[in-house]
Protein backbone atom coordinates (compact mmCIF):
# COMPACT_ATOMS: atom_id res chain seq x y z
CA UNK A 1 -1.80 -23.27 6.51
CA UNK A 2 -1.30 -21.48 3.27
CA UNK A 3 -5.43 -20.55 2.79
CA UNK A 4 -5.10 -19.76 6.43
CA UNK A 5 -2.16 -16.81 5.67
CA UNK A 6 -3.81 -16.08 2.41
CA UNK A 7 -7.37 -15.07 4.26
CA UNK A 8 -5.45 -13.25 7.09
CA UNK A 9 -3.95 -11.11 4.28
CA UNK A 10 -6.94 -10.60 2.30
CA UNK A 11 -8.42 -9.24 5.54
CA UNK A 12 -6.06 -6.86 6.70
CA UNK A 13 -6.02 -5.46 2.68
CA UNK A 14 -9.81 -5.24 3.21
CA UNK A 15 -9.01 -3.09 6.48
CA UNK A 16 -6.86 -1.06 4.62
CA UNK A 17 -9.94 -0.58 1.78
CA UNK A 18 -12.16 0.54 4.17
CA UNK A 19 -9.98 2.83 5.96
CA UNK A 20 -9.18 4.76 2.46
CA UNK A 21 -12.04 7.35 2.22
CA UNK A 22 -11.04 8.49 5.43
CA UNK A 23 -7.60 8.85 4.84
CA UNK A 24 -8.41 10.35 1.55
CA UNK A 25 -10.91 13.13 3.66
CA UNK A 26 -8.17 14.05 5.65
CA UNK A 27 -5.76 14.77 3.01
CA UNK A 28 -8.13 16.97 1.63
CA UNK A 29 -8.95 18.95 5.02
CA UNK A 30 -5.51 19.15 5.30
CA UNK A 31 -4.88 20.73 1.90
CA UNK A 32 -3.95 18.07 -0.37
CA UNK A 33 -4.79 18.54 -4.25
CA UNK A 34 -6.25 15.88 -5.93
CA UNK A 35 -3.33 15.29 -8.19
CA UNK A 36 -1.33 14.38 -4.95
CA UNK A 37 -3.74 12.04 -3.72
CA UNK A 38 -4.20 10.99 -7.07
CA UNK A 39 -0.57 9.96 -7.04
CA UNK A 40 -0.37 8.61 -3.93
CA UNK A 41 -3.46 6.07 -4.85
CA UNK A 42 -1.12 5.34 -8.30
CA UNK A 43 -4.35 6.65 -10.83
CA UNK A 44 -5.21 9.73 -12.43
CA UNK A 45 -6.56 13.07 -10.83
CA UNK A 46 -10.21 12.74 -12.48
CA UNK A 47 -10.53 8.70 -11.10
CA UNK A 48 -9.33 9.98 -7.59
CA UNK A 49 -11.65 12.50 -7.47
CA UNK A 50 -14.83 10.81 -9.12
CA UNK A 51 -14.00 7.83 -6.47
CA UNK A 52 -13.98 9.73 -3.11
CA UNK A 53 -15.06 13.57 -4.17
CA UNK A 54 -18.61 13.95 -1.38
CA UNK A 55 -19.77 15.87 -4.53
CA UNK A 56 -19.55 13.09 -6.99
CA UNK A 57 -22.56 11.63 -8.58
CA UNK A 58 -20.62 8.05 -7.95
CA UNK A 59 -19.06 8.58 -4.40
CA UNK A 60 -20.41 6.18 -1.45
CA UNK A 61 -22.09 8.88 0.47
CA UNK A 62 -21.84 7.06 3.78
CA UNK A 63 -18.05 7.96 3.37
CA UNK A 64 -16.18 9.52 5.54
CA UNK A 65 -19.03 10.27 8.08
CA UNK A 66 -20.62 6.56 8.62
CA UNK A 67 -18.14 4.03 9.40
């Protein structure tokens, strides 16, 4: 029963993972700077940005447009 709750958890925290570079486009149409989603995420401006920035040489460049 326990693995059972513990994979149901892990899943919905994987849900969660996915749905970030979307959220994270949004706040940034919608005017957000990256020190507040930086803040938000709990990590620095420059790791927020290098993460999800479209422009950054490590971004996933699926996200947010290829779900």
């Amino acid at each position: 029963m326990r693995a059972r709750r513990a994979i149901l958890v892990a899943s919905a925290c994987n849900a969660r993972a996915r749905e970030l570079p979307q959220h994270v486009h949004d706040a940034r149409a919608n005017g957000c700077s990256w020190e507040q989603i930086a803040r938000a995420l709990a990590t620095s401006p420059a790791e927020a940005r290098l993460r999800f920035d479209p422009q950054s040489p490590v971004a996933d460049g699926r996200w947010p447009y290829d779900f």
